[in-house]
Every structure is written in C-alpha cells, then in structure tokens.
N, C-alpha and C. Protein backbone atom coordinates (compact mmCIF):
# COMPACT_ATOMS: atom_id res chain seq x y z
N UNK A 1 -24.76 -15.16 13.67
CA UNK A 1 -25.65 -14.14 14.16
C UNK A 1 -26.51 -13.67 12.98
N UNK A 2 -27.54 -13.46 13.26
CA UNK A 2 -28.78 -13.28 12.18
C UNK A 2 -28.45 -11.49 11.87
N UNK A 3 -29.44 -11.15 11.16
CA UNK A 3 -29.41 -9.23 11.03
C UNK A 3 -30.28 -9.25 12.07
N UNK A 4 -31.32 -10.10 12.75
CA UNK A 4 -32.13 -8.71 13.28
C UNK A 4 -31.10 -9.11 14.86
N UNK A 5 -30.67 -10.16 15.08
CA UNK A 5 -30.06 -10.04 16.55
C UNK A 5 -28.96 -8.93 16.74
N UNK A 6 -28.09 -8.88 15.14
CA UNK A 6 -26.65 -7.52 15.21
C UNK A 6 -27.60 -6.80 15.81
N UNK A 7 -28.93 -5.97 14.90
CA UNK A 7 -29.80 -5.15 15.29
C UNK A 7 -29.77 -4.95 16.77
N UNK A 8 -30.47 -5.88 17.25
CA UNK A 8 -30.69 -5.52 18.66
C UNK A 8 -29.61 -5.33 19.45
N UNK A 9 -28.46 -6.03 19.22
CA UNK A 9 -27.27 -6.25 19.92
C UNK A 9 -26.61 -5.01 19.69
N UNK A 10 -27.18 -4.21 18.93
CA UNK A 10 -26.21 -2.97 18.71
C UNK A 10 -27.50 -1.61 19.36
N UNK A 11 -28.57 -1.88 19.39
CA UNK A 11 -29.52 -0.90 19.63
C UNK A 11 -28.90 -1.18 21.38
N UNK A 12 -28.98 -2.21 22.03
CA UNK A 12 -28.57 -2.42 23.25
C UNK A 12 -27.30 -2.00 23.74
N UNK A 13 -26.33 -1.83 23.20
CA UNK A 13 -25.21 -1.27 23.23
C UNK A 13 -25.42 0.37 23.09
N UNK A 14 -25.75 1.46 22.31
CA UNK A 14 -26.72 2.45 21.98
C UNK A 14 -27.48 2.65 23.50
N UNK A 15 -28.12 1.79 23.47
CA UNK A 15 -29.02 2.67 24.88
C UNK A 15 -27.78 2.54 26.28
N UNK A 16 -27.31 1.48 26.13
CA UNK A 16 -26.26 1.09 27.74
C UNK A 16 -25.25 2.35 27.48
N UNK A 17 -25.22 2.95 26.33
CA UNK A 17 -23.89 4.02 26.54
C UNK A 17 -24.39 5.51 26.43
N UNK A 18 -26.47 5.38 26.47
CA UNK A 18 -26.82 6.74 26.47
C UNK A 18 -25.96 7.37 24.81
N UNK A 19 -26.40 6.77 24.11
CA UNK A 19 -26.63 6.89 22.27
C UNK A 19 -27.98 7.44 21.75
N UNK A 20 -27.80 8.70 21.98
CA UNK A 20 -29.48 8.83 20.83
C UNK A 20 -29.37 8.25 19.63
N UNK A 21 -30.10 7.67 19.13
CA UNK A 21 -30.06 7.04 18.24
C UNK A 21 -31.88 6.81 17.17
N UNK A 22 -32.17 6.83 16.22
CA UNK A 22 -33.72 6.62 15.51
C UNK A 22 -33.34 5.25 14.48
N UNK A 23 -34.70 4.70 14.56
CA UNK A 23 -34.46 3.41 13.97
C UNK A 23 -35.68 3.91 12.60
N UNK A 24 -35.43 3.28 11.58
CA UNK A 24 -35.82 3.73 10.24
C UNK A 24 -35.72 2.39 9.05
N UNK A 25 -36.41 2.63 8.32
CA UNK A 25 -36.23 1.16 6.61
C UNK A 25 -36.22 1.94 5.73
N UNK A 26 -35.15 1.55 5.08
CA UNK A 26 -34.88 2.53 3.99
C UNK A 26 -34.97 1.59 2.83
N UNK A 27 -35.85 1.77 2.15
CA UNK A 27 -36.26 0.59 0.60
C UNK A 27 -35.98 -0.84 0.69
N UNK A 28 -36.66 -1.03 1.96
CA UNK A 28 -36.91 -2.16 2.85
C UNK A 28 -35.79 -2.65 3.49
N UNK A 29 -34.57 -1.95 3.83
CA UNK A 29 -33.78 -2.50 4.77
C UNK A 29 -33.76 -1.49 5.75
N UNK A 30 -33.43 -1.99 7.13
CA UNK A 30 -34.25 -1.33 8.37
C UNK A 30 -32.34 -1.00 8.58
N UNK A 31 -32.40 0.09 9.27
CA UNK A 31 -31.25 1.00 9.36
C UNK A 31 -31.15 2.02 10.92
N UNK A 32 -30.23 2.63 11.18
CA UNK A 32 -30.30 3.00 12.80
C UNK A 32 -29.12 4.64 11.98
N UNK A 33 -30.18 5.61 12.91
CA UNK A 33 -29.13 6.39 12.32
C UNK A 33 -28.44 7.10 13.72
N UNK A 34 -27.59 7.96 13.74
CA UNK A 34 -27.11 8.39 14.85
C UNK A 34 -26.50 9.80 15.02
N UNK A 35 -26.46 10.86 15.69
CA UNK A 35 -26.11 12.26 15.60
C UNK A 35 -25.01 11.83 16.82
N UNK A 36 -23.64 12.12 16.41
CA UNK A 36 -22.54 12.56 17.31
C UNK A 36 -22.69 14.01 17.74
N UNK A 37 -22.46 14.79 18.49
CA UNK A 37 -22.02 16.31 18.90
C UNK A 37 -21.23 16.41 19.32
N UNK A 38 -20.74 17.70 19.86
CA UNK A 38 -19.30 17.73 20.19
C UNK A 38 -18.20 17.12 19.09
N UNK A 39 -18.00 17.34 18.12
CA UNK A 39 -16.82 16.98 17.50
C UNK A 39 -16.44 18.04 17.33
N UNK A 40 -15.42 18.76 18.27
CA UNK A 40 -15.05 19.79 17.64
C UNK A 40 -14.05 20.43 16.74
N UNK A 41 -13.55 19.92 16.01
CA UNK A 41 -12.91 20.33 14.51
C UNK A 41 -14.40 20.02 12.81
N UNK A 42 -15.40 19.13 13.59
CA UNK A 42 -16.42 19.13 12.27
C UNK A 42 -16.85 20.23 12.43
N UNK A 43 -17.56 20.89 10.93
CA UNK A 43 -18.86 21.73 10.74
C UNK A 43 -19.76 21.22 11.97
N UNK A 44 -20.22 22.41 12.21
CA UNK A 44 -21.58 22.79 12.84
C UNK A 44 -21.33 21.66 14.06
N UNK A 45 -20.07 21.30 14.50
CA UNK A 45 -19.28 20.30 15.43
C UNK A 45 -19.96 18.89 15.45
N UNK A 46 -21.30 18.56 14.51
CA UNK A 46 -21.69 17.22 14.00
C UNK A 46 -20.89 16.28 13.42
N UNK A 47 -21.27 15.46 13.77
CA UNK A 47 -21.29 14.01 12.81
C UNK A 47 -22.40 13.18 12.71
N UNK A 48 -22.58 12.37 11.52
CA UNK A 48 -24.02 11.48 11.36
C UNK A 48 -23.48 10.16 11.59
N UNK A 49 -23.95 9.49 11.79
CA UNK A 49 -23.80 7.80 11.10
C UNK A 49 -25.07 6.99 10.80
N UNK A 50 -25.14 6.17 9.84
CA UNK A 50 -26.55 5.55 9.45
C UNK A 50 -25.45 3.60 9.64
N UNK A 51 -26.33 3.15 9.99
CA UNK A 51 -25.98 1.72 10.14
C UNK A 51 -27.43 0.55 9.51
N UNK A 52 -26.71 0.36 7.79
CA UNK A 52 -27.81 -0.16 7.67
C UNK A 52 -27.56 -2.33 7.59
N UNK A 53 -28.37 -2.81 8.29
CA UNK A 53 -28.21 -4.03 8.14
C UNK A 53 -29.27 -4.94 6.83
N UNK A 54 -28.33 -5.18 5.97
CA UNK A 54 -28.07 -6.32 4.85
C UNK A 54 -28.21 -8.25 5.35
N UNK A 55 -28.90 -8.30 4.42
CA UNK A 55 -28.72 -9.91 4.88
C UNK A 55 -27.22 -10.18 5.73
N UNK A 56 -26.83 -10.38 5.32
CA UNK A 56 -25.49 -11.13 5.37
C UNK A 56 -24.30 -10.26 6.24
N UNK A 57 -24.56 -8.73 6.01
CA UNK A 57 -23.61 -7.40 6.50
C UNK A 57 -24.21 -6.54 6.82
N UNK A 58 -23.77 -5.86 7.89
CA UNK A 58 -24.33 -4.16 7.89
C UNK A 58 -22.81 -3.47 7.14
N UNK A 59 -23.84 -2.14 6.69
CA UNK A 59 -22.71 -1.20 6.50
C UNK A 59 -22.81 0.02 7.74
N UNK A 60 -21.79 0.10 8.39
CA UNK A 60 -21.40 1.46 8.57
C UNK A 60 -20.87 2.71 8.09
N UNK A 61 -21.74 3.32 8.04
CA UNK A 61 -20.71 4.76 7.68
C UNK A 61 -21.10 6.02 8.55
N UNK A 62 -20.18 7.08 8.50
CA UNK A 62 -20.07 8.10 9.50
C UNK A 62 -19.50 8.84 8.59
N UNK A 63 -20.25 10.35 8.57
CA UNK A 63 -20.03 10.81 7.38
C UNK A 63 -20.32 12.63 8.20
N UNK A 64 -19.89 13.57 7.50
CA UNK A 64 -20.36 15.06 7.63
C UNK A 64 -21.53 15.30 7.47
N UNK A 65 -22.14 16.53 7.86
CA UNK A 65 -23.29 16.89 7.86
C UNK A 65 -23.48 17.39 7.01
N UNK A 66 -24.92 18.30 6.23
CA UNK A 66 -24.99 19.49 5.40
C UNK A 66 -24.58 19.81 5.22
N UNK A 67 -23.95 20.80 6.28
CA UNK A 67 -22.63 22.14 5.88
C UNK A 67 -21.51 21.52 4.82
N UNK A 68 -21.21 20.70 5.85
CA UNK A 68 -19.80 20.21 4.45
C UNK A 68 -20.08 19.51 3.34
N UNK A 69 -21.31 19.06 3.41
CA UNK A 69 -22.05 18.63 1.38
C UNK A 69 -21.67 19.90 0.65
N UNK A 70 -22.53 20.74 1.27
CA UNK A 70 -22.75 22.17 0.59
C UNK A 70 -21.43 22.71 0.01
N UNK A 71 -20.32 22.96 1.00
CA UNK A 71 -18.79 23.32 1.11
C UNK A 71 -18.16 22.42 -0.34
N UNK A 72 -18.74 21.29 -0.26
CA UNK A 72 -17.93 20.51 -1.00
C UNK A 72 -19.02 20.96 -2.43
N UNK A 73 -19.76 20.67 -2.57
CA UNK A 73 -20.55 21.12 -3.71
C UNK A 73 -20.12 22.42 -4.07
N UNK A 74 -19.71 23.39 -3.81
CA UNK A 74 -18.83 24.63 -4.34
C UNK A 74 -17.54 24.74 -4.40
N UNK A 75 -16.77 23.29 -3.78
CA UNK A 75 -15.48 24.02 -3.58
C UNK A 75 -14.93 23.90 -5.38
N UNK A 76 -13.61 24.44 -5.39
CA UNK A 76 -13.07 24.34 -6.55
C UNK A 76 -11.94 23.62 -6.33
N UNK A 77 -11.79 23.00 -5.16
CA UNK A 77 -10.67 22.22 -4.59
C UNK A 77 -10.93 20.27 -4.82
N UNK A 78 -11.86 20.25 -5.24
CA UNK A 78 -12.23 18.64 -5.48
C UNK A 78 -11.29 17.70 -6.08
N UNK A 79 -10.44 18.10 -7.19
CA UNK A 79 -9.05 16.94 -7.31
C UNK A 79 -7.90 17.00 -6.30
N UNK A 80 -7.89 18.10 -5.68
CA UNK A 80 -6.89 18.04 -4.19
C UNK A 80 -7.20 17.11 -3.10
N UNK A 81 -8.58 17.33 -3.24
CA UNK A 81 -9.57 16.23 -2.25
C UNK A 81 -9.56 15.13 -2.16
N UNK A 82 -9.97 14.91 -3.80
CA UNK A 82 -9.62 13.13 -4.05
C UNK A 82 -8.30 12.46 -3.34
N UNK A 83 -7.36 13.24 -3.78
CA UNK A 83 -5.82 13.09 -4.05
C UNK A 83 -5.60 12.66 -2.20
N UNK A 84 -6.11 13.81 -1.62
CA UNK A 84 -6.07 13.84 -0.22
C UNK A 84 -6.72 12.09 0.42
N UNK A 85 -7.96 12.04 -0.03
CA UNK A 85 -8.97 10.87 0.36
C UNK A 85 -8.03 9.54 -0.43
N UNK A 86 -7.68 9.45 -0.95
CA UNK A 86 -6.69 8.40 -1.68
C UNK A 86 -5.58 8.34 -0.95
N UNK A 87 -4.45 9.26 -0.20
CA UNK A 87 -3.77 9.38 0.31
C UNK A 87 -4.24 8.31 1.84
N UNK A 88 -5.36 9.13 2.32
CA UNK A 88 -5.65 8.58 3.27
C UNK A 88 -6.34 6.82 3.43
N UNK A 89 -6.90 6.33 2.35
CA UNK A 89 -7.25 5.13 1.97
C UNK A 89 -5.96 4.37 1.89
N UNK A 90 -5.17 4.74 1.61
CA UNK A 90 -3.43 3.84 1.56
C UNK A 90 -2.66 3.96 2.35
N UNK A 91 -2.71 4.99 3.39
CA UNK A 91 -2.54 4.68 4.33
C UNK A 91 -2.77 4.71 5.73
N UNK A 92 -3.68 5.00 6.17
CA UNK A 92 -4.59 5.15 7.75
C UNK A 92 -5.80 3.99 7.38
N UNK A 93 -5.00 2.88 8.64
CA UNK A 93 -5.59 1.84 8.79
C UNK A 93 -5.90 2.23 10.27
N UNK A 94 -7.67 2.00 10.03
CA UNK A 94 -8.63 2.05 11.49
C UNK A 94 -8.63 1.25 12.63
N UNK A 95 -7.75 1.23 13.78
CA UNK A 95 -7.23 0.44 14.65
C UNK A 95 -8.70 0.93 15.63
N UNK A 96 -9.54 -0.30 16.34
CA UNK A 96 -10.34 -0.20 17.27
C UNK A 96 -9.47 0.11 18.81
N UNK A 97 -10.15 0.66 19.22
CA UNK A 97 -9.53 0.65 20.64
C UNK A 97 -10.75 0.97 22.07
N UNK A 98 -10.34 0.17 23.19
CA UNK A 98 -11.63 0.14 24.26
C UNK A 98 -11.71 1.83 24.82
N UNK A 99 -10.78 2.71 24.44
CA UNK A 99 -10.56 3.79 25.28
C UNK A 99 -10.37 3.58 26.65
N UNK A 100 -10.02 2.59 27.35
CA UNK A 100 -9.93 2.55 28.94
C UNK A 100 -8.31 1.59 28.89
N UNK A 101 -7.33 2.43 27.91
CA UNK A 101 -6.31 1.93 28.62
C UNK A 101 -6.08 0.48 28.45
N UNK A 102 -6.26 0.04 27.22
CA UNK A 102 -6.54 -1.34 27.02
C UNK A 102 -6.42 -2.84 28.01
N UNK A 103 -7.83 -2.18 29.15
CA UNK A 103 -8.70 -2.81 29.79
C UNK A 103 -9.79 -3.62 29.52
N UNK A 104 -9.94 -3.62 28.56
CA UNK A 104 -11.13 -4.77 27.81
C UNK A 104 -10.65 -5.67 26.85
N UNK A 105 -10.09 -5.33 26.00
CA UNK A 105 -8.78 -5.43 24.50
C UNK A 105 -7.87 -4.87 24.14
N UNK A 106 -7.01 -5.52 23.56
CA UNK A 106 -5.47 -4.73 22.98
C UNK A 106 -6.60 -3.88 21.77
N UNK A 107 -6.24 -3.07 21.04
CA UNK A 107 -6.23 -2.54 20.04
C UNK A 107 -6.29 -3.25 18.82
N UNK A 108 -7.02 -3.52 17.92
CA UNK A 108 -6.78 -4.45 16.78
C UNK A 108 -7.37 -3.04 15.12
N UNK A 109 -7.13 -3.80 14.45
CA UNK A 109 -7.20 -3.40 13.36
C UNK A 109 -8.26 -4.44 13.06
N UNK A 110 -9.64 -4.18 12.72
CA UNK A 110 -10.89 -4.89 12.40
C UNK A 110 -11.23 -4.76 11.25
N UNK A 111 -11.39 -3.57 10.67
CA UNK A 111 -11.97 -3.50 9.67
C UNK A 111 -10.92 -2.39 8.45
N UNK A 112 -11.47 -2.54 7.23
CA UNK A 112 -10.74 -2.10 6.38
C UNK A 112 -11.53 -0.56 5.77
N UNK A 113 -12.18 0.06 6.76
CA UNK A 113 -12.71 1.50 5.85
C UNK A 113 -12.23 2.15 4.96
N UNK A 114 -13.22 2.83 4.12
CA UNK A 114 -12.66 3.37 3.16
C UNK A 114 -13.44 4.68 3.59
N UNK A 115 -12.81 5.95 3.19
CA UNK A 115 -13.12 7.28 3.28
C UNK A 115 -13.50 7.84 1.68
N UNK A 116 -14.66 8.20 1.16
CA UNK A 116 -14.84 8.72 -0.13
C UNK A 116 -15.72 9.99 -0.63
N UNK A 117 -15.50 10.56 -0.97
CA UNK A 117 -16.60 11.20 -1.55
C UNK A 117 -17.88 10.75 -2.24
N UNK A 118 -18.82 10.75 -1.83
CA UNK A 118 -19.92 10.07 -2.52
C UNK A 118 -20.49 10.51 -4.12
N UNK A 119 -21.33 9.73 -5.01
CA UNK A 119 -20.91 9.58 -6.32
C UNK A 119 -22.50 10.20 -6.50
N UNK A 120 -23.71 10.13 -5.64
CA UNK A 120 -24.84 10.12 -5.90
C UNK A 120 -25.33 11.82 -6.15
N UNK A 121 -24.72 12.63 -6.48
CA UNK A 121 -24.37 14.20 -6.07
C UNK A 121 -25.22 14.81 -4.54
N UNK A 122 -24.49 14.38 -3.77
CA UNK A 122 -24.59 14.55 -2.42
C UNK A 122 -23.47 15.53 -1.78
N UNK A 123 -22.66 15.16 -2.29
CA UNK A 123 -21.57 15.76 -1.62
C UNK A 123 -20.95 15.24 -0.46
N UNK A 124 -21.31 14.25 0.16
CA UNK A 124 -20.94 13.28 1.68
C UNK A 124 -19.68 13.06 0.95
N UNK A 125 -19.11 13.62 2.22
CA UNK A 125 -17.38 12.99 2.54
C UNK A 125 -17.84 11.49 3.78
N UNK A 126 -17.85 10.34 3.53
CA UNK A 126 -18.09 9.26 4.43
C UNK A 126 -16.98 8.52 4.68
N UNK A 127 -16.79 7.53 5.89
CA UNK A 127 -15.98 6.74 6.21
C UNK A 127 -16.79 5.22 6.20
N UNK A 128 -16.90 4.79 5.04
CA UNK A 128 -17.99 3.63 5.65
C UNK A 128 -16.68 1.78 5.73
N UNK A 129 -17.94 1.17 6.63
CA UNK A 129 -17.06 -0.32 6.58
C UNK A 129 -18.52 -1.29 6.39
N UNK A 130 -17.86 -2.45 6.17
CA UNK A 130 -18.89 -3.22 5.79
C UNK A 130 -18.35 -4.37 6.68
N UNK A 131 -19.28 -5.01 7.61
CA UNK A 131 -19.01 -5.56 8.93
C UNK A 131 -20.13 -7.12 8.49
N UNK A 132 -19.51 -8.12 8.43
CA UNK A 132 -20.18 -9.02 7.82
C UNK A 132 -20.54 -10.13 10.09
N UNK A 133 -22.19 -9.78 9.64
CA UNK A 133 -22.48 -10.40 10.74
C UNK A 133 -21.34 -11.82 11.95
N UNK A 134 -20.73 -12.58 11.21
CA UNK A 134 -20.45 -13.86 11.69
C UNK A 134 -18.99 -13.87 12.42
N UNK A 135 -18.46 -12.16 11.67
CA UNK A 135 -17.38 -11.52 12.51
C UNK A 135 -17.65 -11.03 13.98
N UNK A 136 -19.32 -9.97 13.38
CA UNK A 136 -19.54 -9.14 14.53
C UNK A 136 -19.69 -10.16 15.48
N UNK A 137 -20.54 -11.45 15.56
CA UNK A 137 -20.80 -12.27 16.52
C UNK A 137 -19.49 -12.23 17.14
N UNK A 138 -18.10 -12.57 16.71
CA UNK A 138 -16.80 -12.74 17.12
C UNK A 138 -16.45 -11.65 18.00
N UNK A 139 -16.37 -10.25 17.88
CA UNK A 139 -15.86 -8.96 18.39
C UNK A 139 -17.11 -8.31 18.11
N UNK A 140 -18.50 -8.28 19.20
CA UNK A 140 -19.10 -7.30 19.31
C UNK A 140 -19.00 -5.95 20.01
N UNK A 141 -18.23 -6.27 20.97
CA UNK A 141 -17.84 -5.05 21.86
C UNK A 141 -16.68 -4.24 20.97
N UNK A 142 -15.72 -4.60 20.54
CA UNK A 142 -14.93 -4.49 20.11
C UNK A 142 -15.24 -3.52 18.19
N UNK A 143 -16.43 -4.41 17.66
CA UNK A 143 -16.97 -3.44 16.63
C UNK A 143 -18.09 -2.10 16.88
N UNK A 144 -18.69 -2.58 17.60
CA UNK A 144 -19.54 -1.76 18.41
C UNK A 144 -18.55 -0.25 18.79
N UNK A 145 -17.88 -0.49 19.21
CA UNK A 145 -16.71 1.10 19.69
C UNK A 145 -16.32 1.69 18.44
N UNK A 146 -15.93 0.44 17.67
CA UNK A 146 -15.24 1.02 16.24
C UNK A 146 -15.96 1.84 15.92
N UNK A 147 -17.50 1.37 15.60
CA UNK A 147 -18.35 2.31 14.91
C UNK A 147 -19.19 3.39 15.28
N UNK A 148 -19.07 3.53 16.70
CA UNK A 148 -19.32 4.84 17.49
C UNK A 148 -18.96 5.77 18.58
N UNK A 149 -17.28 5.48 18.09
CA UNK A 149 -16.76 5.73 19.04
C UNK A 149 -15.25 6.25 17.94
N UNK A 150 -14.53 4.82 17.33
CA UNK A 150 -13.37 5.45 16.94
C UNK A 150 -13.34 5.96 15.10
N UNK A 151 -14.35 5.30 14.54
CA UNK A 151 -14.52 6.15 13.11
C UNK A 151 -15.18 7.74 13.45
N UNK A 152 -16.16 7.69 14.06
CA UNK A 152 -16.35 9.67 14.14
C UNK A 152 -15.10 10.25 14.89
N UNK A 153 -14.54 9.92 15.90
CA UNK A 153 -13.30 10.27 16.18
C UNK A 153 -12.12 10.77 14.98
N UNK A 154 -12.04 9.88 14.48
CA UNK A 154 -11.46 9.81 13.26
C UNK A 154 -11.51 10.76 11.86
N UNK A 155 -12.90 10.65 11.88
CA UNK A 155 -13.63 11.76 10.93
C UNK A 155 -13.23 13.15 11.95
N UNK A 156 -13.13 13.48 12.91
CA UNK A 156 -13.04 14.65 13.79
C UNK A 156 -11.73 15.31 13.68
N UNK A 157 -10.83 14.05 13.66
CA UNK A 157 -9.25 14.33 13.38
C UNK A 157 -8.83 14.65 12.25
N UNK A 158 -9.71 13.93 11.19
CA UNK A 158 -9.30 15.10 9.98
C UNK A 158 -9.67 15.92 9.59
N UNK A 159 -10.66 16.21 9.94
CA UNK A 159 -11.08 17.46 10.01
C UNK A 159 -10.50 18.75 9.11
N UNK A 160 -9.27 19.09 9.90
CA UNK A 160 -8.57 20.11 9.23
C UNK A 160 -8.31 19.73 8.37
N UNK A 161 -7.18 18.52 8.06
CA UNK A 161 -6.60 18.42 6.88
C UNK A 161 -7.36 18.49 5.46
N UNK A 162 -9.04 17.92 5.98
CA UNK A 162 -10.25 17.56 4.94
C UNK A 162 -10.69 19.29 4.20
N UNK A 163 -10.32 19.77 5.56
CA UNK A 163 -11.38 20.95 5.02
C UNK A 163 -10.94 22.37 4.42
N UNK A 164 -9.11 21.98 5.30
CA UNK A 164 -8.20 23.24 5.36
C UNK A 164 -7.67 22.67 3.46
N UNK A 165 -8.06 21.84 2.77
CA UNK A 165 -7.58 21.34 1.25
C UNK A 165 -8.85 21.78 0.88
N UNK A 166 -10.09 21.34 1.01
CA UNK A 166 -11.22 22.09 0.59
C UNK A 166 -11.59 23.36 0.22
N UNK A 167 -11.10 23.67 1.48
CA UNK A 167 -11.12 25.84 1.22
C UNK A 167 -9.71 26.31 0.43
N UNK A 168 -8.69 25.75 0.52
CA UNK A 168 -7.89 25.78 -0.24
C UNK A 168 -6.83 26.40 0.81
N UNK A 169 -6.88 26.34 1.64
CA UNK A 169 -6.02 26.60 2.68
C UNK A 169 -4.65 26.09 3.13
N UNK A 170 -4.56 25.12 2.73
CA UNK A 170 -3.51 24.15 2.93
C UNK A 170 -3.36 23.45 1.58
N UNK A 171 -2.49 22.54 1.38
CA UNK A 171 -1.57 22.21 -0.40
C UNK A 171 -2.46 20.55 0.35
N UNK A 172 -1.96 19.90 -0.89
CA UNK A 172 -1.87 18.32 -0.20
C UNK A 172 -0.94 17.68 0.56
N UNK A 173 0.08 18.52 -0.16
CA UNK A 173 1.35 17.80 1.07
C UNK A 173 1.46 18.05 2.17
N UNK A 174 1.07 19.53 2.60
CA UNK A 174 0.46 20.21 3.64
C UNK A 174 0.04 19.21 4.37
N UNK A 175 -1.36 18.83 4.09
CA UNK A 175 -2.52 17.78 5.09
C UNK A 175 -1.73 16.49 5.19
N UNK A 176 -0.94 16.45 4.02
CA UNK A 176 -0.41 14.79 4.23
C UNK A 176 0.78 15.07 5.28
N UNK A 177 1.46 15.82 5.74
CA UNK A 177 2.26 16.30 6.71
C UNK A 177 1.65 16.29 8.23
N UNK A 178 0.35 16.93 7.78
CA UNK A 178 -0.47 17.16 8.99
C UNK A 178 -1.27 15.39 9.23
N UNK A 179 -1.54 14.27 8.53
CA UNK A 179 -1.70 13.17 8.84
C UNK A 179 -0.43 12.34 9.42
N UNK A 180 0.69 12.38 8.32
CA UNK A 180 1.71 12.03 9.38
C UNK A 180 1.90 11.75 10.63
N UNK A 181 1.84 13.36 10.94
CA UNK A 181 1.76 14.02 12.13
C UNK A 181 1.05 13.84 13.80
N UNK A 182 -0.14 13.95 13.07
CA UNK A 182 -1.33 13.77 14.17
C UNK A 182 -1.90 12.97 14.45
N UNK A 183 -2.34 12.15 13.03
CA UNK A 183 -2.93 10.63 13.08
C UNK A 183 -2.23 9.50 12.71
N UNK A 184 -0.76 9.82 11.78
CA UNK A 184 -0.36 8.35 12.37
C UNK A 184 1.06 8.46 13.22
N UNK A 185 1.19 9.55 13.81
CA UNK A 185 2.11 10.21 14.77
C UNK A 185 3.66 9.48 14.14
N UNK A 186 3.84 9.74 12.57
CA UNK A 186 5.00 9.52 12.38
C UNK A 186 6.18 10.03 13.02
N UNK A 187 7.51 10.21 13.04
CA UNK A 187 8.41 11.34 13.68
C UNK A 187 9.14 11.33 12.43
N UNK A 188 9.61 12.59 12.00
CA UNK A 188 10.42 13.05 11.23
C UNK A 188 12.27 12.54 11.53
C-alpha cells in the first residue's frame, strides 16, 4: 500500500464513522489531524491526534490538549511523571479491539506505543505508534480503531493516574496501583 492510498483509506474510514477530521502538510508531509470530545477524565474533556504519513510509515499519535502542556510546564512533579510514563511503557501493551463484542476480530496486540513526554518544550504528554504501511494493508480495520478509537480511550483512562502524579495528588505507587487496577485489571 502506497502513503497516499493509507491516506485515503483512512480519510474514508473518518468520514464512514462521522470523524471530524482537517487534512494539512506539515514541512511537506501531508498529515490529518483530529479532535476527540467527550473524554471525560481529560482536560477541557479533549483529545488531539495528528496522523502524519511518511514514505514508508505513518505516525500516530494522540496526545492532550493545551491545558495539560501548560499543567505540565509548571508542574514540579516532572520526575514522578517520567517514572510514572516509564512504568507505563513496560508495562501496558495496546491491545486493539472491534468494540462489538469481538464481532469483527479477536483482540490483538498490533502495535508497540510508546507514551512520552515530548522533548521539543511543548509539554505534550503523547501516545504515538509508528504503523509501517505494508502492515496497515494487512489489518486496516483493525489499525484504523486502534488509532481512533482505542489509544484516546486509553489516554482517557489514565487520565487520573497522569494528572492526579502531576498535581501531586497521588505518589507513584499510588497511580501504579491505580493502573494495575483499572487498566490492566490485575487482582490482588
């Protein structure tokens, strides 16, 4: 599969599920960005995602809005954060799923995201993956959900743990209790 067919194949997917979505080139690679709402554990209950396609890969990422740049640009909690985002990189692996009761596909584990703080002084807390076209041809439906459907989900669910360590509200072991817990529904 070429970049501009993912392109379309994913703008088409986007309109069939009623996705607002704006198409954009960013220092000549053409990119799709996207506003989630309703997340309600994010700031300002947003989420973004920008999907930019690369020769060879798009990247996805799904990331916080303003508010939580800003939050994070003041907090005094930033090595708890890391500690937290490292925690979660080793262990919460991003399992796709059709949401209908696995009526389309079992559940797989597709891709390998990483969750980071960004380096460019932005302040983006992101979840990005890097989806190499010749896969997507393989599981389009199947990446297609991943990336607008179960990574902002995802980003939604941690939410607390992300933000309640940020404000300083919660310890790390705290949130890592509360991941356990909620997202990888360990049992004690």
């Amino acid at each position: 599969m070429t970049r501009m067919e993912a392109q379309v194949h994913i703008e088409n997917y986007l309109k069939s599920h009623n996705i607002r979505y704006a198409k954009n080139v960013d220092n000549g690679i053409p990119h799709i960005t996207i506003l989630y709402v309703n997340c309600d554990r994010c700031p300002d209950n947003i989420l973004e995602s920008c999907i930019w396609f690369y020769k060879d890969v798009m990247e996805a990422r799904v990331y916080y809005d303003q508010t939580a740049a800003n939050w994070c640009r003041i907090s005094s909690h930033i090595p708890e954060l890391m500690r937290l985002l490292n925690y979660i990189n080793a262990r919460v692996w991003p399992r796709t799923t059709d949401g209908m009761g696995n009526g389309l596909y079992m559940p797989s584990c597709l891709y390998t995201s990483r969750i980071y703080l960004t380096e460019d002084d932005r302040y983006d807390i992101t979840l990005t993956s890097m989806i190499p076209y010749d896969f997507f041809e393989l599981a389009p439906l199947e990446s297609e959900d991943f990336i607008t459907a179960y990574c902002p989900s995802l980003l939604d669910e941690l939410s607390p743990a992300i933000f309640g360590v940020l404000f300083g509200r919660l310890d790390t072991e705290q949130t890592i209790e509360y991941i356990k817990k909620n997202i990888l529904h360990e049992v004690d």
